[in-house]
C-alpha atoms as a PDB file:
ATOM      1  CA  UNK A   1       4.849-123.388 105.120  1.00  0.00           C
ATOM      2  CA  UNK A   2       1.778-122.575 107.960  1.00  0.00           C
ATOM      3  CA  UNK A   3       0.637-119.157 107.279  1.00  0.00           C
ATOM      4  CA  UNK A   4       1.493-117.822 110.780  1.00  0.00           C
ATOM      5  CA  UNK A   5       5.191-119.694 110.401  1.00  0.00           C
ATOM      6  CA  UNK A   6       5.231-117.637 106.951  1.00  0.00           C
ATOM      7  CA  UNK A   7       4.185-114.346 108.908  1.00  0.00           C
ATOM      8  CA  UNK A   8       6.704-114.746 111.825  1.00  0.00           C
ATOM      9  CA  UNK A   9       9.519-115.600 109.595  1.00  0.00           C
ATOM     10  CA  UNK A  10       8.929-112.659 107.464  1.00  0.00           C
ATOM     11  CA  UNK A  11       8.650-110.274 110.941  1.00  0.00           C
ATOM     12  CA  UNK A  12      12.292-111.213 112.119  1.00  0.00           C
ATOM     13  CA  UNK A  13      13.679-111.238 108.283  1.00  0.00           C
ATOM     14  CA  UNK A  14      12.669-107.881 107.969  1.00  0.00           C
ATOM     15  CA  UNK A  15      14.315-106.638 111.439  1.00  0.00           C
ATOM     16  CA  UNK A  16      17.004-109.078 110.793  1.00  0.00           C
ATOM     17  CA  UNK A  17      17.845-109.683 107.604  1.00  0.00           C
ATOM     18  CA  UNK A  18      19.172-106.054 106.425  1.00  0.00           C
ATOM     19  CA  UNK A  19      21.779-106.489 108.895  1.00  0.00           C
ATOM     20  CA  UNK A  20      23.396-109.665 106.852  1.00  0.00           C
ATOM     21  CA  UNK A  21      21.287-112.530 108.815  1.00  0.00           C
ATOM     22  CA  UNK A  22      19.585-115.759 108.021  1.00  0.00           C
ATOM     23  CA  UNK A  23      16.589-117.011 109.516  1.00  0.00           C
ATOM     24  CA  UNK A  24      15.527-120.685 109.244  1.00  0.00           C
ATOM     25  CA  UNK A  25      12.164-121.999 111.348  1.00  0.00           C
ATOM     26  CA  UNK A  26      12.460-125.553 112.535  1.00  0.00           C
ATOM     27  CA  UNK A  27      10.940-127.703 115.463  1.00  0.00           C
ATOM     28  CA  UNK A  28      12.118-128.501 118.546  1.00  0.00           C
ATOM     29  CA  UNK A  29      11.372-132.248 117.774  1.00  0.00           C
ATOM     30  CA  UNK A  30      13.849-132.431 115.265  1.00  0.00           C
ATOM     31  CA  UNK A  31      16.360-131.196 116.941  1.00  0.00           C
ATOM     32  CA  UNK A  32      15.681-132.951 120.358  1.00  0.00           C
ATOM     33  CA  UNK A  33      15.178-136.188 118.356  1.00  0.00           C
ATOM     34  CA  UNK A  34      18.834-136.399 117.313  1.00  0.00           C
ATOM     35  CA  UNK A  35      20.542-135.694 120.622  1.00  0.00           C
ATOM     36  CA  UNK A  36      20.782-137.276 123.946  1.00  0.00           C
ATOM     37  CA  UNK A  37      18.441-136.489 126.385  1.00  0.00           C
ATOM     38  CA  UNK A  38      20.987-133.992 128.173  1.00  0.00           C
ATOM     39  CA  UNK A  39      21.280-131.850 125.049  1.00  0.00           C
ATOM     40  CA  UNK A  40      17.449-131.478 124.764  1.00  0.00           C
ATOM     41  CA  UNK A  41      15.837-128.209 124.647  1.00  0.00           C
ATOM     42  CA  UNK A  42      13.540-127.923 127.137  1.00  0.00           C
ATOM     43  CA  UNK A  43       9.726-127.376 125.042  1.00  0.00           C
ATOM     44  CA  UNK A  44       7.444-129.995 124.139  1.00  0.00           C
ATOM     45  CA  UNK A  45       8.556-130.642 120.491  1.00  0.00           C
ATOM     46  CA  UNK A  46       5.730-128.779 118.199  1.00  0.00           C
ATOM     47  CA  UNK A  47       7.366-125.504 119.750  1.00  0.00           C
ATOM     48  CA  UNK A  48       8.527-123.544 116.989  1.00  0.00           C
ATOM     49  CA  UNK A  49      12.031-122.204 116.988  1.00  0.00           C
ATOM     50  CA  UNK A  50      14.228-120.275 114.349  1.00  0.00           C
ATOM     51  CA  UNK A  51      17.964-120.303 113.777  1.00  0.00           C
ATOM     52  CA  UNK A  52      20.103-117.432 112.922  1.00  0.00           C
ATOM     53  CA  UNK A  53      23.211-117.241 111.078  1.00  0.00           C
ATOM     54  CA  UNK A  54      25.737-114.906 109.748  1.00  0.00           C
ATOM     55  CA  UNK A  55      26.154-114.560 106.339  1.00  0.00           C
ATOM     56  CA  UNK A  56      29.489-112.756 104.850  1.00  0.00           C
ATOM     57  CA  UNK A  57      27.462-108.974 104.674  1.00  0.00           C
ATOM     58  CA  UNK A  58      27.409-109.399 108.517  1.00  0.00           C
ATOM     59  CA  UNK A  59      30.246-107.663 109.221  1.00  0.00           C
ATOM     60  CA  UNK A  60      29.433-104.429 107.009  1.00  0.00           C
ATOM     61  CA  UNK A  61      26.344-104.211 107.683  1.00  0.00           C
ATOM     62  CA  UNK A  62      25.948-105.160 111.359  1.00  0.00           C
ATOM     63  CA  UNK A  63      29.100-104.793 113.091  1.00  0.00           C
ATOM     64  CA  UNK A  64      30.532-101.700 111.720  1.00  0.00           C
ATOM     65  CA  UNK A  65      27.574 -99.621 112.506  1.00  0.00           C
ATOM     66  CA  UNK A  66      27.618-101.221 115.978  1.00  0.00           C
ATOM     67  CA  UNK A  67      31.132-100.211 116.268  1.00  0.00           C
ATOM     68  CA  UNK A  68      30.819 -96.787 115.271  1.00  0.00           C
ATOM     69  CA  UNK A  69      27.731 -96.266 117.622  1.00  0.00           C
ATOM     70  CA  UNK A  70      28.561 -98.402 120.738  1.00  0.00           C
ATOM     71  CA  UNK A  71      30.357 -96.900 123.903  1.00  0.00           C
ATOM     72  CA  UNK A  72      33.422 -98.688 123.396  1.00  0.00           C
ATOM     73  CA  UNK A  73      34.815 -98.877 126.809  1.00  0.00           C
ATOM     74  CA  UNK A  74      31.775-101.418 127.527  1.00  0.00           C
ATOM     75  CA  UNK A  75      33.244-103.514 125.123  1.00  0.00           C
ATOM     76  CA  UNK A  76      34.417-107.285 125.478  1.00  0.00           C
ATOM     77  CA  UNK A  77      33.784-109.072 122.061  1.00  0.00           C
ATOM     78  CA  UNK A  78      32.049-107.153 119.500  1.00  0.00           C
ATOM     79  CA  UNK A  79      30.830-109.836 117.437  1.00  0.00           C
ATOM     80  CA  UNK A  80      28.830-111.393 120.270  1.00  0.00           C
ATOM     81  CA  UNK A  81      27.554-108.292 121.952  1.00  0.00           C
ATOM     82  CA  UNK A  82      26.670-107.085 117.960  1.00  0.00           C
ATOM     83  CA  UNK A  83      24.692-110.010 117.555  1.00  0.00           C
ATOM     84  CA  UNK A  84      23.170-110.063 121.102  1.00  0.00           C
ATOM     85  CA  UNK A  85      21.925-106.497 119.958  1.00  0.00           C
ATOM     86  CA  UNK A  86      20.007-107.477 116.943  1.00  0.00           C
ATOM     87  CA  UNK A  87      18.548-110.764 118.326  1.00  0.00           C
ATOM     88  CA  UNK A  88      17.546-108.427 121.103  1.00  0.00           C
ATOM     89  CA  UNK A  89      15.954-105.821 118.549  1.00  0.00           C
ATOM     90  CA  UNK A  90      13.899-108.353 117.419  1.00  0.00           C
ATOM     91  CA  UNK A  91      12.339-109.576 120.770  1.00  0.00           C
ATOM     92  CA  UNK A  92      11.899-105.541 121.636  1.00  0.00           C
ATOM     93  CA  UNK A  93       9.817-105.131 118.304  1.00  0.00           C
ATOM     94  CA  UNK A  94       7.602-108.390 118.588  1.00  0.00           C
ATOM     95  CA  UNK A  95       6.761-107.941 122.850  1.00  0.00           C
ATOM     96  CA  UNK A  96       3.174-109.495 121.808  1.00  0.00           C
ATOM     97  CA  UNK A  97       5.365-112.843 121.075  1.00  0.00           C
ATOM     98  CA  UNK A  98       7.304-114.186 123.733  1.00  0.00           C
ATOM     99  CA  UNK A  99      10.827-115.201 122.246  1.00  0.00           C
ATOM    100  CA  UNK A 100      13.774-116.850 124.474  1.00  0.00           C
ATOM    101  CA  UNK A 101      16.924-116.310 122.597  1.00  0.00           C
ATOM    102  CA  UNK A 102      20.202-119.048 122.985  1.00  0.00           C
ATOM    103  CA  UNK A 103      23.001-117.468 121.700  1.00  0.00           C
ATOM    104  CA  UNK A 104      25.643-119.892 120.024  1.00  0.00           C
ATOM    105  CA  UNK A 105      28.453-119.486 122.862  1.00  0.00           C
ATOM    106  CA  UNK A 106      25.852-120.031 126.148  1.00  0.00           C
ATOM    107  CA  UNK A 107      26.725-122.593 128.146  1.00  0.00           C
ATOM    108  CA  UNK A 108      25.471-124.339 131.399  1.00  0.00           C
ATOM    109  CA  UNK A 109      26.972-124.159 134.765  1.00  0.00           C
ATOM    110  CA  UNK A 110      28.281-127.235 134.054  1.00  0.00           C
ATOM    111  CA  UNK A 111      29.676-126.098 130.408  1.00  0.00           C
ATOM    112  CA  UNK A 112      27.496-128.145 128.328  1.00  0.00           C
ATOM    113  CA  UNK A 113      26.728-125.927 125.811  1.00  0.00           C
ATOM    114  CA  UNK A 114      22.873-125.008 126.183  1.00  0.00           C
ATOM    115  CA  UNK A 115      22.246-125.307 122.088  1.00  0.00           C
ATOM    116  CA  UNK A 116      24.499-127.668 119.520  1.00  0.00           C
ATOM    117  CA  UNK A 117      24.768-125.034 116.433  1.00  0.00           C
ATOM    118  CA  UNK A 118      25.754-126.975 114.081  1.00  0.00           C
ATOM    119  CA  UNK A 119      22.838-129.417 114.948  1.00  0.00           C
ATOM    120  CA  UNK A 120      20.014-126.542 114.739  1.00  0.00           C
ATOM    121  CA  UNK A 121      21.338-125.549 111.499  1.00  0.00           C
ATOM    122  CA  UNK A 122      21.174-128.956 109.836  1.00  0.00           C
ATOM    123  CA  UNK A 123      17.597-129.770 111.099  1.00  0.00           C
ATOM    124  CA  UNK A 124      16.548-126.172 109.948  1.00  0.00           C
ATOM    125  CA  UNK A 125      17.493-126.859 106.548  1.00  0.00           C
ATOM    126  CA  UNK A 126      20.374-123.970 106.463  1.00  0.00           C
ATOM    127  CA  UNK A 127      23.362-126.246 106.272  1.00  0.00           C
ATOM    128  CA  UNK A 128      24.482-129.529 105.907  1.00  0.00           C
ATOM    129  CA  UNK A 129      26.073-131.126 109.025  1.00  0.00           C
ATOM    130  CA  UNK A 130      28.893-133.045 107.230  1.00  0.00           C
ATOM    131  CA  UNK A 131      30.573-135.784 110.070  1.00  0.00           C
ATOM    132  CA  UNK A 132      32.845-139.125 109.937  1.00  0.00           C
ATOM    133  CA  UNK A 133      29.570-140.897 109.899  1.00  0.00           C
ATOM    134  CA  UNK A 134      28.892-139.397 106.128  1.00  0.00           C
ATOM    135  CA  UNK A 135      31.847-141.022 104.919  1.00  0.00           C
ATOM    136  CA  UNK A 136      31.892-144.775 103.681  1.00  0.00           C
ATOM    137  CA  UNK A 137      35.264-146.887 104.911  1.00  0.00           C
ATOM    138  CA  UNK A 138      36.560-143.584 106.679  1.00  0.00           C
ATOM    139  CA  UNK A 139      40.228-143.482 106.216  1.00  0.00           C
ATOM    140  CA  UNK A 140      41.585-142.151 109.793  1.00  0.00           C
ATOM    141  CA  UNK A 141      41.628-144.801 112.129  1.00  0.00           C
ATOM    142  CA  UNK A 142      41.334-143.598 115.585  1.00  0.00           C
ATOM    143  CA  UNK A 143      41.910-140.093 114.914  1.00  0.00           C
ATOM    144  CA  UNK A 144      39.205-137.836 116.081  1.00  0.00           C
ATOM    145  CA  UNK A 145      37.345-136.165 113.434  1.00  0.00           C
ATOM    146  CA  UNK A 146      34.961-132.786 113.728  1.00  0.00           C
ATOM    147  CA  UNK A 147      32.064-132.548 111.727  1.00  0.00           C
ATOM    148  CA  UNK A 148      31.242-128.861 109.981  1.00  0.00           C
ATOM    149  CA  UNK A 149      28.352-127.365 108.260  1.00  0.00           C
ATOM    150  CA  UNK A 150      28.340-126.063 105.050  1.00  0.00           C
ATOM    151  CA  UNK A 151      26.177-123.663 103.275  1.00  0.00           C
ATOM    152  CA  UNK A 152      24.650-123.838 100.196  1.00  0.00           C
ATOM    153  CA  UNK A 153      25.628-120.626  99.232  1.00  0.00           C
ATOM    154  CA  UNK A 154      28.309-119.574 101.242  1.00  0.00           C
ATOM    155  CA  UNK A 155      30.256-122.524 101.965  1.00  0.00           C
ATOM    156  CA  UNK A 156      32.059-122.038 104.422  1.00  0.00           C
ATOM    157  CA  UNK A 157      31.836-118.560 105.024  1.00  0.00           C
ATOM    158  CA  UNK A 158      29.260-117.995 107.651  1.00  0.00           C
ATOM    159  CA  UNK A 159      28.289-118.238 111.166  1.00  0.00           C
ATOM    160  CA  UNK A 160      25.552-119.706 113.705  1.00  0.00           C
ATOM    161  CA  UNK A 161      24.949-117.082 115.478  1.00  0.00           C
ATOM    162  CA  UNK A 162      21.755-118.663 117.884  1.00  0.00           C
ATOM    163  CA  UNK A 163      17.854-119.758 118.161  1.00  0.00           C
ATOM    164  CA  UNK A 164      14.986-117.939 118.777  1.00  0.00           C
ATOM    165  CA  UNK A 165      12.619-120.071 120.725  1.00  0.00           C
ATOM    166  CA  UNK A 166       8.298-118.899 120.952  1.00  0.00           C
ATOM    167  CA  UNK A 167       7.222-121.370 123.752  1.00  0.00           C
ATOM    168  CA  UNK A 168       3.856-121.605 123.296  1.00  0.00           C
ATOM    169  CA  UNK A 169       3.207-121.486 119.391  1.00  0.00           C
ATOM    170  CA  UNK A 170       3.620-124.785 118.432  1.00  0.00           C
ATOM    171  CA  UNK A 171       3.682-126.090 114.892  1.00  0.00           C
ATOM    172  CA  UNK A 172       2.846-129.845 113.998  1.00  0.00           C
ATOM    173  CA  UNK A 173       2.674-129.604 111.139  1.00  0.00           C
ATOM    174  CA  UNK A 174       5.431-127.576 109.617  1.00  0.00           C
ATOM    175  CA  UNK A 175       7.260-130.022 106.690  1.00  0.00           C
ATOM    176  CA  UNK A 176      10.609-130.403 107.720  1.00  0.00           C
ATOM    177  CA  UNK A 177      13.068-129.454 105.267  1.00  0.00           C
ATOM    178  CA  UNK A 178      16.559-130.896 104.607  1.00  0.00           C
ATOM    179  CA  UNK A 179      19.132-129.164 104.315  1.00  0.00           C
ATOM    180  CA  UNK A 180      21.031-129.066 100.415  1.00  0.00           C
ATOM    181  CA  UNK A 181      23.877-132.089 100.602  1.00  0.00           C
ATOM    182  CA  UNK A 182      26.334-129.754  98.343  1.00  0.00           C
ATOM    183  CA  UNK A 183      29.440-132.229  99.181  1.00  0.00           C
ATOM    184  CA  UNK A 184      27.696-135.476  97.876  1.00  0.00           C
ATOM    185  CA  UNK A 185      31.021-137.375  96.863  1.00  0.00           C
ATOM    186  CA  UNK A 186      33.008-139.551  99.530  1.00  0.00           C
ATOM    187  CA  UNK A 187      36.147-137.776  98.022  1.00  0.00           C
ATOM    188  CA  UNK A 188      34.502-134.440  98.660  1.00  0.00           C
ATOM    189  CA  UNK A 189      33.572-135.440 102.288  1.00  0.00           C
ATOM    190  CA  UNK A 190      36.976-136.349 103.073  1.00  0.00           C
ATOM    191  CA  UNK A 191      38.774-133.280 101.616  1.00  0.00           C
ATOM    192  CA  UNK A 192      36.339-131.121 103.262  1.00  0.00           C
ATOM    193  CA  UNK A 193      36.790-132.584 107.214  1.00  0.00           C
ATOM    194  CA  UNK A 194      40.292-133.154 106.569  1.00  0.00           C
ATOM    195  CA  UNK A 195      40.787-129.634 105.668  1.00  0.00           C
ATOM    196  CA  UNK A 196      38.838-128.505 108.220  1.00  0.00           C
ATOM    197  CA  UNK A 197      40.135-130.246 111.444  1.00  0.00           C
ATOM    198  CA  UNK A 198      44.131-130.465 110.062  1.00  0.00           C
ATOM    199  CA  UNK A 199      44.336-127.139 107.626  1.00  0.00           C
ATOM    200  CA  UNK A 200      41.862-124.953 109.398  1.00  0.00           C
ATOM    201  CA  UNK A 201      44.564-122.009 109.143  1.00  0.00           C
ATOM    202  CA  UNK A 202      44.400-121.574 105.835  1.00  0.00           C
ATOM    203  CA  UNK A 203      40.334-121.348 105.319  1.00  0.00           C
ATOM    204  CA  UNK A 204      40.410-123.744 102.036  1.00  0.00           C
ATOM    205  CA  UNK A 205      38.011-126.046 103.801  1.00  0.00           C
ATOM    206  CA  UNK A 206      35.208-123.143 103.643  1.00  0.00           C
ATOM    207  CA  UNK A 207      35.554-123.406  99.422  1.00  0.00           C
ATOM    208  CA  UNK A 208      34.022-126.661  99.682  1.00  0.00           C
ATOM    209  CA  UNK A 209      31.332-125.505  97.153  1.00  0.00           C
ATOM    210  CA  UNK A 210      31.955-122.207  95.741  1.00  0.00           C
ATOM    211  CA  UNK A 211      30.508-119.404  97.767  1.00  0.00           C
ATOM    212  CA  UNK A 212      28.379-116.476  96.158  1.00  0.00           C
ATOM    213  CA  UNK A 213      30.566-114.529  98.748  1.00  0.00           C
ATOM    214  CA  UNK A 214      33.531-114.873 100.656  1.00  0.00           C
ATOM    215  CA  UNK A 215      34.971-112.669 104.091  1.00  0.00           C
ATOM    216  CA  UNK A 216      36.645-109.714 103.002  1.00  0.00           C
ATOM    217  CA  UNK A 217      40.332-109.498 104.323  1.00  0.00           C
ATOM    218  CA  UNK A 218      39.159-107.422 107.167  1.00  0.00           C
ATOM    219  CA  UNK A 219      36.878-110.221 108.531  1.00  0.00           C
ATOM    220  CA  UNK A 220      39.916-112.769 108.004  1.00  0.00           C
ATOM    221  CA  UNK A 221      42.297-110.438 109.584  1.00  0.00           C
ATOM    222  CA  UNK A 222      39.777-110.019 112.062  1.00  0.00           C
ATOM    223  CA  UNK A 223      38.944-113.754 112.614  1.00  0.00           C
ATOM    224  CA  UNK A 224      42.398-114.818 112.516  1.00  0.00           C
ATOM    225  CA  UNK A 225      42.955-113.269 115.792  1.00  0.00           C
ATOM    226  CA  UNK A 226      42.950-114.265 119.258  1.00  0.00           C
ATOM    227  CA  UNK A 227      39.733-113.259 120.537  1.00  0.00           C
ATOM    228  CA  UNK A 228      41.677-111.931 123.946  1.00  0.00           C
ATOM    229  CA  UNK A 229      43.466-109.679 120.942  1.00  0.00           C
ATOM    230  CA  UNK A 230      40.622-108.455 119.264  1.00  0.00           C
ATOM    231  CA  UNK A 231      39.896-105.361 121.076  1.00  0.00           C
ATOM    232  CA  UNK A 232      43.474-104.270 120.797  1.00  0.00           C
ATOM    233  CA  UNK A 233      43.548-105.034 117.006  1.00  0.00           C
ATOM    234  CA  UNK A 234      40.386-102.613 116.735  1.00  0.00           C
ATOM    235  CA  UNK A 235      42.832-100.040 118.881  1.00  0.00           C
ATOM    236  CA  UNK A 236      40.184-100.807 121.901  1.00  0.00           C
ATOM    237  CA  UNK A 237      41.298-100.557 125.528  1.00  0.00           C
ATOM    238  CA  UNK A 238      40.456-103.767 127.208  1.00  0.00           C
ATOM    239  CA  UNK A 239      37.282-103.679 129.627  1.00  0.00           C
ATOM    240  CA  UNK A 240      39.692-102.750 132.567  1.00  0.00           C
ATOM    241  CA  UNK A 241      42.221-100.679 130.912  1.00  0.00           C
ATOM    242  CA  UNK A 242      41.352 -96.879 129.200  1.00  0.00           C
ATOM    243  CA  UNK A 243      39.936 -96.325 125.764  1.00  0.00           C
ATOM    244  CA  UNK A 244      42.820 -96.049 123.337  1.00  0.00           C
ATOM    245  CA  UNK A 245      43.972 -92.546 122.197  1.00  0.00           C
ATOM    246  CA  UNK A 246      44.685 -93.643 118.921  1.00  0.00           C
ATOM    247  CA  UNK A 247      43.783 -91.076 116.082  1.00  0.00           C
ATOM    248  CA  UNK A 248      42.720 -94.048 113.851  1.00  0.00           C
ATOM    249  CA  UNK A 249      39.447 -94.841 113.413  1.00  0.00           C
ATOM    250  CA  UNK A 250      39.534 -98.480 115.150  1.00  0.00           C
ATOM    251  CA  UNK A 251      38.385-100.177 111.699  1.00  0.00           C
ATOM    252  CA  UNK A 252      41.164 -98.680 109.891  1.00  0.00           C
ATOM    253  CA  UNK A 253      43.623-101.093 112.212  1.00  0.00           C
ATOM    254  CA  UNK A 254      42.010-104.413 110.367  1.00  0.00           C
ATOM    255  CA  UNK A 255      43.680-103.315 106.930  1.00  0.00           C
ATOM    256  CA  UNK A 256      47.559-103.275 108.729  1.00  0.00           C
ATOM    257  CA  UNK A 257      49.285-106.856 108.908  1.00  0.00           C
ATOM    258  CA  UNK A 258      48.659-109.098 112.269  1.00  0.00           C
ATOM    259  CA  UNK A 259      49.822-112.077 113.270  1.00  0.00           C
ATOM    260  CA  UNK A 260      47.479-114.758 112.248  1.00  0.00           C
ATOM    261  CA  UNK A 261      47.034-117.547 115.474  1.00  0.00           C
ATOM    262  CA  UNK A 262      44.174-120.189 115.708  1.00  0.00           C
ATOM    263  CA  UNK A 263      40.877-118.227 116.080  1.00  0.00           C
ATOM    264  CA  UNK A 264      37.793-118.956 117.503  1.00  0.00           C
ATOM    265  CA  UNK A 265      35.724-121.213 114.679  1.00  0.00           C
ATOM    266  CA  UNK A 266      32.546-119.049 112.963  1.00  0.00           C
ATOM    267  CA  UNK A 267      30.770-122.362 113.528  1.00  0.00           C
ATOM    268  CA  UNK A 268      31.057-123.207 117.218  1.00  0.00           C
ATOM    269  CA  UNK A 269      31.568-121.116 120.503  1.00  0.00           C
ATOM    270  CA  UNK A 270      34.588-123.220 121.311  1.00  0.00           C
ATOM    271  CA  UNK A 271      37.781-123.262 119.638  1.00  0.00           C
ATOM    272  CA  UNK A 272      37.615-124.556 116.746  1.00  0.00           C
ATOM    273  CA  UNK A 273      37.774-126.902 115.309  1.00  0.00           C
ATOM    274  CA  UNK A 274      34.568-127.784 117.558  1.00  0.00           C
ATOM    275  CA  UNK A 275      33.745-131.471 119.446  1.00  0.00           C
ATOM    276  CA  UNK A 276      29.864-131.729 118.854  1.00  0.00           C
ATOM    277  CA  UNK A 277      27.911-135.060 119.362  1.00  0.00           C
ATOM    278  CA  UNK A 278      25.009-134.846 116.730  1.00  0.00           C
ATOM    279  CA  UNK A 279      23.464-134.602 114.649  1.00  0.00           C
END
């Protein structure tokens, strides 16, 4: 890896990092090369960019603390405005670089989504993009099938949480690196998107290699509900409404039983499981 990559890398790992984050440089080029022009990011393609994910820690380490410290009443979804917080850290302790941050949910007027996660992540090398086209003699037919990443590490237990693009410092020759193909078999391949676009609910899919670590059963309690429901499980007034006069801390509500409905996907800002084109 370029020195200066090496040097960045290690700046945002150490803001970023502590907090249960990934950080994975890449080039625009690689990403823009497996897209249609209308998904392109806009930077000539030396530009370096890094992605950020999630790991399991995340919620401990990140989002309780932001919890506990935020005004609550300006809250609308935690997760996102937790993350937003710590990519923005990172841009506040670096002001001598000039960073633009895409978040994984930001989206065009037009709703095209303004950065394919799942994409980034496989040219970065973090995870392995596993779609239809992976499988030999695909068995569905006509049925539409989602592609998901999986981690070498964590499986399935993770999220994309953005990029961090530094227009201006480009890199031509950073190797590319691919990311680990931990589902080799065709059998493996079809368990895994089977499970994850027709058993989603029951999270088996994200065991498709075993995981060092796994959400706790706050974070599935937690994920497993409505995002519109979230606040309320945390015994937080909605934006419009007053803060809750529970005596509970709001944490303490993840450990009580909930109803578990289709949640938003950890891997893509729609529901999941996601439609994505590449890579």
């Amino acid at each position: 890896m370029e020195p200066r990559v090496a040097e960045l890398k290690q700046k945002i790992e150490d803001t970023l990092c502590p907090f249960g984050f990934e950080v994975y440089p890449f080039q625009v080029a690689w990403y823009n090369e497996l897209l249609p022009p209308a998904f392109h990011l806009p930077f000539p393609g030396p530009t370096l960019a890094f992605l950020v994910l999630s790991t399991p820690a995340m919620f401990d380490r990140a989002l309780k603390p932001f919890l506990k410290s935020c005004h609550f009443q300006t809250l609308r979804d935690p997760v996102d405005q937790c993350v937003s917080y710590h990519l923005r850290s990172v841009t506040e302790k670096f002001p001598e670089v000039h960073m633009e941050v895409i978040a994984d949910y930001e989206v065009h007027p037009n709703r095209r989504p303004k950065i394919l996660a799942q994409t980034a992540a496989h040219v970065a090398g973090a995870a392995y993009y596993y779609q239809r086209q992976d499988v030999d003699a695909d068995p569905w037919g006509t049925q539409h099938i989602a592609g998901v990443c999986i981690h070498p590490r964590f499986g399935g237990w993770f999220a994309i949480r953005g990029v961090m693009l530094l227009p201006g410092i480009e890199v031509p020759n950073l190797p590319p690196r691919k990311p680990p193909d931990c589902v080799p078999t065709r059998a493996g391949r079809i368990t895994l998107l089977e499970g994850f676009n027709f058993h989603w609910r029951d999270w088996t899919y994200r065991d498709a290699v075993t995981p060092e670590e796994r959400y706790s059963e706050e974070q599935k309690i937690y994920f497993s509900t409505p995002p519109a429901q979230r606040l309320a499980l945390l015994g937080l007034a909605q934006p419009s409404e007053h803060p809750s006069t529970t005596s509970e801390h709001p944490l303490s509500l993840l450990t009580k039983p909930q109803n578990s409905r289709r949640a938003r996907s950890w891997l893509s800002p729609s529901v999941s499981p996601p439609v994505s084109p590449g890579p």
